[in-house]
PDB file of N, CA and C in Angstrom:
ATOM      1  N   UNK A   1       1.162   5.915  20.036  1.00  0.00           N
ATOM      2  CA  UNK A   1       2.357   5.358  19.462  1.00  0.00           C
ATOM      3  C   UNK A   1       3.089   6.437  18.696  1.00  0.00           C
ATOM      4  N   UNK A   2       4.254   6.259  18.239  1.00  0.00           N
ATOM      5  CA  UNK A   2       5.386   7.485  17.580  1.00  0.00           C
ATOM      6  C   UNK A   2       5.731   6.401  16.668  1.00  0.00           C
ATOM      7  N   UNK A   3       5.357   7.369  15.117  1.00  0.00           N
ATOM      8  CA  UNK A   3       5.782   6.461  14.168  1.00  0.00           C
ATOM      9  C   UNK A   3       7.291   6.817  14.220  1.00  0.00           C
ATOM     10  N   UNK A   4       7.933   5.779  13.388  1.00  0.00           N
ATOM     11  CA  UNK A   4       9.702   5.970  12.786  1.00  0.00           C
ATOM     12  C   UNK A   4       9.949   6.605  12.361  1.00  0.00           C
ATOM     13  N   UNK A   5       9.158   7.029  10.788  1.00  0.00           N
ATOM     14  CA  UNK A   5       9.067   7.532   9.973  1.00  0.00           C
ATOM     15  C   UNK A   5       8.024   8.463   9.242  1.00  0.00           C
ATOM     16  N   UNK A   6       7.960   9.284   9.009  1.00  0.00           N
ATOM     17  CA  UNK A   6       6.839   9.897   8.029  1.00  0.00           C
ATOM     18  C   UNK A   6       6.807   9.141   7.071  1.00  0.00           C
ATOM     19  N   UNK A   7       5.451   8.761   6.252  1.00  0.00           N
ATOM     20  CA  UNK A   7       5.738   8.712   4.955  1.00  0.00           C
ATOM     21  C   UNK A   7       6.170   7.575   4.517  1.00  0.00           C
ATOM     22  N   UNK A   8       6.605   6.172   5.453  1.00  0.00           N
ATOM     23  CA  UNK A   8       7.158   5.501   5.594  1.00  0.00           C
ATOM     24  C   UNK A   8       7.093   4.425   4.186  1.00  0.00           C
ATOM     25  N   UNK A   9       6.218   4.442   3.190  1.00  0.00           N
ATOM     26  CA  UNK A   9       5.437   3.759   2.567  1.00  0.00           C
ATOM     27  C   UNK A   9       5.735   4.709   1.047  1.00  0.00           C
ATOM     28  N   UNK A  10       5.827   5.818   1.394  1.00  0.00           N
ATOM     29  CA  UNK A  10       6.326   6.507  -0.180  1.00  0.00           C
ATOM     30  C   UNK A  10       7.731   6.918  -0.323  1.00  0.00           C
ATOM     31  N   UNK A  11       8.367   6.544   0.701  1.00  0.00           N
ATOM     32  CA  UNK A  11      10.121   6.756   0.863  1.00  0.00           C
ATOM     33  C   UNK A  11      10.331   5.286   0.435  1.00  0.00           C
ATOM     34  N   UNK A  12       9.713   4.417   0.494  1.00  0.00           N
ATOM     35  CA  UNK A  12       9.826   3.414   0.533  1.00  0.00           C
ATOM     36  C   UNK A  12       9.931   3.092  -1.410  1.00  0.00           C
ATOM     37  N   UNK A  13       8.717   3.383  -1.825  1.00  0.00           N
ATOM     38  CA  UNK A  13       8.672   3.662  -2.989  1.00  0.00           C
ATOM     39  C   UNK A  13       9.976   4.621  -3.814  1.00  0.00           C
ATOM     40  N   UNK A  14       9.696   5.774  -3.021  1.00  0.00           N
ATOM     41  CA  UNK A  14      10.883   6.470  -3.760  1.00  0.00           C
ATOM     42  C   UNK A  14      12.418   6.051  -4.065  1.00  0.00           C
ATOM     43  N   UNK A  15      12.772   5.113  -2.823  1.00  0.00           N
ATOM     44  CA  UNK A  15      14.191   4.663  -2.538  1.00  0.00           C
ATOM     45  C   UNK A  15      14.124   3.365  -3.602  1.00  0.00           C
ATOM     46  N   UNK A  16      13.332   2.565  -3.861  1.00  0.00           N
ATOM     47  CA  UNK A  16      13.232   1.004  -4.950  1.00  0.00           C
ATOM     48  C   UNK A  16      13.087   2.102  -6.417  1.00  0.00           C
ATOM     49  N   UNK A  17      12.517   3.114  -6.339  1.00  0.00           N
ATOM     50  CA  UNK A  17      12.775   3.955  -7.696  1.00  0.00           C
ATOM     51  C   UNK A  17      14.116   4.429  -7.736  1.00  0.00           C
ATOM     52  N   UNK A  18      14.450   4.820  -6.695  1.00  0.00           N
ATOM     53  CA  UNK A  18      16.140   5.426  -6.800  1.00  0.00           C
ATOM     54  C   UNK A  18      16.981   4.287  -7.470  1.00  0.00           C
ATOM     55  N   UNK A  19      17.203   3.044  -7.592  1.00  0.00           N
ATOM     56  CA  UNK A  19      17.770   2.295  -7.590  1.00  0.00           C
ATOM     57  C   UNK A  19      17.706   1.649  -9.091  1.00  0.00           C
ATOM     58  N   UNK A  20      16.318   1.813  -9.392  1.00  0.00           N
ATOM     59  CA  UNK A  20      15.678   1.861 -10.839  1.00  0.00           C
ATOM     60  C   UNK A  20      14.920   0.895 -11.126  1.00  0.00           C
ATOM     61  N   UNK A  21      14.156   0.402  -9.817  1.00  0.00           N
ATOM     62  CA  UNK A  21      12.633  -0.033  -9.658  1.00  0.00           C
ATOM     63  C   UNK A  21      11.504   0.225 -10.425  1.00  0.00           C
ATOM     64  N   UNK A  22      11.102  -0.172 -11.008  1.00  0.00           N
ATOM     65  CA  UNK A  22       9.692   0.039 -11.547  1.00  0.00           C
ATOM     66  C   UNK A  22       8.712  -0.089 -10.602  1.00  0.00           C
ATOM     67  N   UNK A  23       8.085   0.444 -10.228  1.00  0.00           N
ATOM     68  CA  UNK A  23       6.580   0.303  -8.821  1.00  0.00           C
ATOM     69  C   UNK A  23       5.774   0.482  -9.119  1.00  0.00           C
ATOM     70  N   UNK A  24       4.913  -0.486  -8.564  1.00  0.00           N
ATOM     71  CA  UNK A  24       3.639  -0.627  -8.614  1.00  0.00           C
ATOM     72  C   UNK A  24       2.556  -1.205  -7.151  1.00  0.00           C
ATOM     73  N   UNK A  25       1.915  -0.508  -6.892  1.00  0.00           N
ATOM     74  CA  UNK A  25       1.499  -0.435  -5.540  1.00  0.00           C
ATOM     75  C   UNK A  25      -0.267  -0.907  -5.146  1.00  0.00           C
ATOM     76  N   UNK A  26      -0.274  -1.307  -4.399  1.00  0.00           N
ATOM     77  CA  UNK A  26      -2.094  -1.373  -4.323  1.00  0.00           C
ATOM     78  C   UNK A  26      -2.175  -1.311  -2.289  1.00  0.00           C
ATOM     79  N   UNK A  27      -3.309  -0.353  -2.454  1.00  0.00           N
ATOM     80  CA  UNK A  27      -3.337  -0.106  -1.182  1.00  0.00           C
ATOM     81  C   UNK A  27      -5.120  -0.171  -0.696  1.00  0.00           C
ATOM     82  N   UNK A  28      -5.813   0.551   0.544  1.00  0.00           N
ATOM     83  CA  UNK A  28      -6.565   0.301   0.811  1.00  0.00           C
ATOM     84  C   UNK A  28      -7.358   1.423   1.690  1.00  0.00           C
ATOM     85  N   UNK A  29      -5.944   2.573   2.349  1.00  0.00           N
ATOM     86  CA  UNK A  29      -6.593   3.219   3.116  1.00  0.00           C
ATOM     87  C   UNK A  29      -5.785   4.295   2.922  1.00  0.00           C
ATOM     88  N   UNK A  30      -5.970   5.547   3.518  1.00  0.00           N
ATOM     89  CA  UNK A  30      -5.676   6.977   3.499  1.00  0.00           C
ATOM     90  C   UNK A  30      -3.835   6.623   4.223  1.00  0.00           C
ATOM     91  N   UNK A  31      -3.387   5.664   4.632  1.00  0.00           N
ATOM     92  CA  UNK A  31      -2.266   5.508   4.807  1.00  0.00           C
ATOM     93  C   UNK A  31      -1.282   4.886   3.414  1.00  0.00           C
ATOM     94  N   UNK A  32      -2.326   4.684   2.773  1.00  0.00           N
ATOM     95  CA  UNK A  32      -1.134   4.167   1.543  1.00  0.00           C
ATOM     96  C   UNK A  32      -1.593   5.455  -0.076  1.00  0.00           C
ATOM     97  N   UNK A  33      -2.384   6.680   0.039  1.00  0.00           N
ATOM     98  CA  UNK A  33      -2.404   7.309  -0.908  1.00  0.00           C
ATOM     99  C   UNK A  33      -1.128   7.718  -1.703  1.00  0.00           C
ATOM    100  N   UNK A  34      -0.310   8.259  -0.466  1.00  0.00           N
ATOM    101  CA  UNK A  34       1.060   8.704  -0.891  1.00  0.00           C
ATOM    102  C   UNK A  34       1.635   7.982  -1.667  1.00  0.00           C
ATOM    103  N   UNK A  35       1.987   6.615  -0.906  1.00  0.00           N
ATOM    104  CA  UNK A  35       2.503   5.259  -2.074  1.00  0.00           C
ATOM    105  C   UNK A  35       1.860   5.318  -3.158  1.00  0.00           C
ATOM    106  N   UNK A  36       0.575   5.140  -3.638  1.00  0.00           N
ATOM    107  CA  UNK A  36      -0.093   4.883  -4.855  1.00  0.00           C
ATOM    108  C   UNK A  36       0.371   6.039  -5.762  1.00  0.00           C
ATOM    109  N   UNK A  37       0.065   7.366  -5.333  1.00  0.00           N
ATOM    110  CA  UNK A  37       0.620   8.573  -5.968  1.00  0.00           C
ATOM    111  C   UNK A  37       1.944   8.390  -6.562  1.00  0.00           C
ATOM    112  N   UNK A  38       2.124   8.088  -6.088  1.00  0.00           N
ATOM    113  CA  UNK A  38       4.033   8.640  -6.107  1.00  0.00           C
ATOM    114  C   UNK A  38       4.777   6.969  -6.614  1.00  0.00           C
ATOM    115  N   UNK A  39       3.898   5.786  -6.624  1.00  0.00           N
ATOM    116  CA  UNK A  39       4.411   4.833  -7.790  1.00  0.00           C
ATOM    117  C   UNK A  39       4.033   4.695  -9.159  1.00  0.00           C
ATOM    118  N   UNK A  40       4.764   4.121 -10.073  1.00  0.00           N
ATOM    119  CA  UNK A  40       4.165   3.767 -11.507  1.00  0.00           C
ATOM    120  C   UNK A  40       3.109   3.888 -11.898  1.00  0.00           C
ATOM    121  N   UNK A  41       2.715   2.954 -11.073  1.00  0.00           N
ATOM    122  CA  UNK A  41       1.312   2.229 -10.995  1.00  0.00           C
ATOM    123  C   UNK A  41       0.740   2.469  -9.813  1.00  0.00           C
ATOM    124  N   UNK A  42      -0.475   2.897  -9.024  1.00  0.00           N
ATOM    125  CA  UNK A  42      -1.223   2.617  -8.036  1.00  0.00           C
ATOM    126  C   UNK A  42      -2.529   2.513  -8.024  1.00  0.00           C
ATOM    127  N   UNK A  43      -2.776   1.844  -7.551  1.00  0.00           N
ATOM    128  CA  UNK A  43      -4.389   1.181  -7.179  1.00  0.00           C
ATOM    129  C   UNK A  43      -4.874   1.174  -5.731  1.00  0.00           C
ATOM    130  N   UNK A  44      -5.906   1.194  -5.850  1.00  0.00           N
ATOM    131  CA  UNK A  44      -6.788   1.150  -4.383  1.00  0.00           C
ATOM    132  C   UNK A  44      -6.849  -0.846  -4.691  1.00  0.00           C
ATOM    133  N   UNK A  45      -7.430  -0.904  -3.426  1.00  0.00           N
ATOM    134  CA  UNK A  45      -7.892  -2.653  -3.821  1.00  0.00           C
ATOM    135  C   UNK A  45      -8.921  -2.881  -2.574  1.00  0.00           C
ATOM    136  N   UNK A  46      -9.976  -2.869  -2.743  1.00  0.00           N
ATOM    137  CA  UNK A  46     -11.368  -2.869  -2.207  1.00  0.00           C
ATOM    138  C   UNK A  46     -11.011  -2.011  -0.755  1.00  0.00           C
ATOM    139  N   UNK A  47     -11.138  -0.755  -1.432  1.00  0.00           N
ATOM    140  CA  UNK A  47     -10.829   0.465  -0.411  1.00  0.00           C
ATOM    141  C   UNK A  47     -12.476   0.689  -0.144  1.00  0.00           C
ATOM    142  N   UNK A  48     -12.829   1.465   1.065  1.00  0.00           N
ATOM    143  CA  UNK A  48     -14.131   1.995   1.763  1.00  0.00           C
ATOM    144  C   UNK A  48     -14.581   2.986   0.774  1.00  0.00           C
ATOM    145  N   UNK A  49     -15.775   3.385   0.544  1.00  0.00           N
ATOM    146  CA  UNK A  49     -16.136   4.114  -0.580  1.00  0.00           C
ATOM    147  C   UNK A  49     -15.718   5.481  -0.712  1.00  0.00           C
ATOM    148  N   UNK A  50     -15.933   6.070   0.367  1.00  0.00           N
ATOM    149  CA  UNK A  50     -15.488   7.045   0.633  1.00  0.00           C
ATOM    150  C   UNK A  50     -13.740   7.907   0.402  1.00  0.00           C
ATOM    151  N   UNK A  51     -12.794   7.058   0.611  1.00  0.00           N
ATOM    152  CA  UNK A  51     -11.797   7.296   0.141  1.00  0.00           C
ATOM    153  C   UNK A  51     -11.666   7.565  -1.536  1.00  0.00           C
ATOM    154  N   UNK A  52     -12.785   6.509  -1.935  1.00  0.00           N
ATOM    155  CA  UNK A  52     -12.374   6.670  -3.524  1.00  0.00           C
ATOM    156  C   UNK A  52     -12.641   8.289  -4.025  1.00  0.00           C
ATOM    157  N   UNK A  53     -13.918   8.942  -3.647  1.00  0.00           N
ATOM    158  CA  UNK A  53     -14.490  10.186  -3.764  1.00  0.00           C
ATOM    159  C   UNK A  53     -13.394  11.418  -3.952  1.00  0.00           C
ATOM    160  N   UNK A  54     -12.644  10.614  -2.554  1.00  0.00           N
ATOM    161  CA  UNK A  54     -11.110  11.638  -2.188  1.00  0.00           C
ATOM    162  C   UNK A  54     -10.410  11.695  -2.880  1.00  0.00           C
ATOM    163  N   UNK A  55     -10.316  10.518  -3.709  1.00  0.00           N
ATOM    164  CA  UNK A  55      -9.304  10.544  -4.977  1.00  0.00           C
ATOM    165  C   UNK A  55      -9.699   9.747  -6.235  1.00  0.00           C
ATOM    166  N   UNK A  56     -10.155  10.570  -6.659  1.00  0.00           N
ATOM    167  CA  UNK A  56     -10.927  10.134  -7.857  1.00  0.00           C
ATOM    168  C   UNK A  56      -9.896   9.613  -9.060  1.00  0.00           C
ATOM    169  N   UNK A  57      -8.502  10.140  -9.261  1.00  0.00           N
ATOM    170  CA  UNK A  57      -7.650   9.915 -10.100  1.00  0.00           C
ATOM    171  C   UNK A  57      -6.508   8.688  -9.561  1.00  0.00           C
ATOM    172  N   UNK A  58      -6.896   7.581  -8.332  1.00  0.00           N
ATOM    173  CA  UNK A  58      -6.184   6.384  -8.077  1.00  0.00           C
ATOM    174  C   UNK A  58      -7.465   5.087  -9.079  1.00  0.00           C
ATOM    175  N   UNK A  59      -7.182   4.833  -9.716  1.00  0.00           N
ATOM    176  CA  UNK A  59      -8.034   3.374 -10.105  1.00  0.00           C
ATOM    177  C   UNK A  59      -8.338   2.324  -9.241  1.00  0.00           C
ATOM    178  N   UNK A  60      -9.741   1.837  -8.980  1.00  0.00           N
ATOM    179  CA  UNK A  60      -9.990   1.370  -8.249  1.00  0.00           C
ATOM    180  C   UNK A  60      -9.965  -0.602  -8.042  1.00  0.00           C
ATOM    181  N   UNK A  61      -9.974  -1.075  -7.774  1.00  0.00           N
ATOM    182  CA  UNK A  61     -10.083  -2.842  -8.328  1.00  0.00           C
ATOM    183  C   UNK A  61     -10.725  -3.435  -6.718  1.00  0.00           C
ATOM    184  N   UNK A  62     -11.681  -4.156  -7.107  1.00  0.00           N
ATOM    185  CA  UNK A  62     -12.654  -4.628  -6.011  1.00  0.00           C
ATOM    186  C   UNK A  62     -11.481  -6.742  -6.040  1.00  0.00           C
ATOM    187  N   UNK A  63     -11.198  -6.909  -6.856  1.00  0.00           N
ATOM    188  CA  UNK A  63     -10.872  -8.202  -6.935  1.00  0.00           C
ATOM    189  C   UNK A  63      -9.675  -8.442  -7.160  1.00  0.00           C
ATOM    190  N   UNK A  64      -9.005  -9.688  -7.294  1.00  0.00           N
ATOM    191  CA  UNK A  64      -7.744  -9.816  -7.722  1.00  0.00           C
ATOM    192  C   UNK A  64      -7.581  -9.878  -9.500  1.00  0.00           C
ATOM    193  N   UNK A  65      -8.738 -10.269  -9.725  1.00  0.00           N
ATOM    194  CA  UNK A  65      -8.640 -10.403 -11.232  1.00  0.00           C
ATOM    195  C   UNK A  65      -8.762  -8.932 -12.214  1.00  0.00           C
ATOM    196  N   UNK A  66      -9.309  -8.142 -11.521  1.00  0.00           N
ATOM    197  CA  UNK A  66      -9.548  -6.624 -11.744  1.00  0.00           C
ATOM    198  C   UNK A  66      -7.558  -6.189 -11.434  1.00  0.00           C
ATOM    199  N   UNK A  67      -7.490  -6.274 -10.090  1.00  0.00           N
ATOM    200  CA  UNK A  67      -6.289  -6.294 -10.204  1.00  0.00           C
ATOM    201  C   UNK A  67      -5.164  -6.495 -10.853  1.00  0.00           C
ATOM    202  N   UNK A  68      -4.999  -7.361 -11.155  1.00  0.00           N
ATOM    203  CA  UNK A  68      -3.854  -8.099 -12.193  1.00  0.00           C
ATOM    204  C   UNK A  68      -3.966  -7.853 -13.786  1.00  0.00           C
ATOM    205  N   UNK A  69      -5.558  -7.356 -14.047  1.00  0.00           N
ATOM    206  CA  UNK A  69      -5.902  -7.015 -15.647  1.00  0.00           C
ATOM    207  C   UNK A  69      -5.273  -5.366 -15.571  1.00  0.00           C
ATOM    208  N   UNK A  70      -5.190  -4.463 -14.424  1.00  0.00           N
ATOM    209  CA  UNK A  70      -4.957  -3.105 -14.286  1.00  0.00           C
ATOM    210  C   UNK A  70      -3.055  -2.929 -14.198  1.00  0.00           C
ATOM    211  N   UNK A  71      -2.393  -4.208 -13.833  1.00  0.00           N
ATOM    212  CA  UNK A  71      -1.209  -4.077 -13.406  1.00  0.00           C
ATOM    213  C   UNK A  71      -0.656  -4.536 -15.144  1.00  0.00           C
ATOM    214  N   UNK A  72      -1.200  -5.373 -15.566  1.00  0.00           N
ATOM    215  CA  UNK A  72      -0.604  -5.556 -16.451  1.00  0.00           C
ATOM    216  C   UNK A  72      -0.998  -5.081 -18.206  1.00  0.00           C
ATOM    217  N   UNK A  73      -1.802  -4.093 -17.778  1.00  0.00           N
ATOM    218  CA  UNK A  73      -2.259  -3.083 -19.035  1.00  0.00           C
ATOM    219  C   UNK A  73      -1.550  -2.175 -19.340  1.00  0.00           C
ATOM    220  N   UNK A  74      -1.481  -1.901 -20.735  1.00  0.00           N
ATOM    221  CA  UNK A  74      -0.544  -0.935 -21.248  1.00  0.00           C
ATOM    222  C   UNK A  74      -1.403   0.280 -20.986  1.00  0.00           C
ATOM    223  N   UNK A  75      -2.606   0.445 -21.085  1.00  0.00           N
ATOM    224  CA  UNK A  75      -3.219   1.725 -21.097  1.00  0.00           C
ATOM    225  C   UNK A  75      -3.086   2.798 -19.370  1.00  0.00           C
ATOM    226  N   UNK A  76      -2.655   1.865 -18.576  1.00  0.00           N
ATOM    227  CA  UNK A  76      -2.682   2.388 -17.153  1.00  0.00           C
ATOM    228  C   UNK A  76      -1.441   2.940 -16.671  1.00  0.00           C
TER     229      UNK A  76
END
């Protein structure tokens, strides 16, 4: 397959920031690092273990309740 876009997922991000978006992202696989990086906020959300290793500086959340305590913390 031929993607559209590169990147498709942190342009995506970047363009809702252009506008003056606040973002916040949760992803799962080596296709959404970029997004997590490059929003407000990013999170893994019961990503394979191995990815986490790769990026030790995305926060991780196995649940939704882990989730939602990480999105809506001042410390993150």
């Amino acid at each position: 397959y031929t993607l559209r876009q590169q990147n498709g997922k942190k342009k995506a991000v970047l363009a809702l920031q252009s506008l003056g978006f606040t973002v916040y992202a949760a992803g799962d696989s080596y296709n959404d690092v970029a997004m997590l990086q490059t929003a407000q906020k990013g999170f893994f959300f019961r990503p394979p273990a191995g990815i986490t290793k790769e990026f030790p500086g995305l926060p991780v959340t196995q649940n939704y309740e882990e989730l939602f305590n990480l999105l809506f913390s001042e410390t993150q």
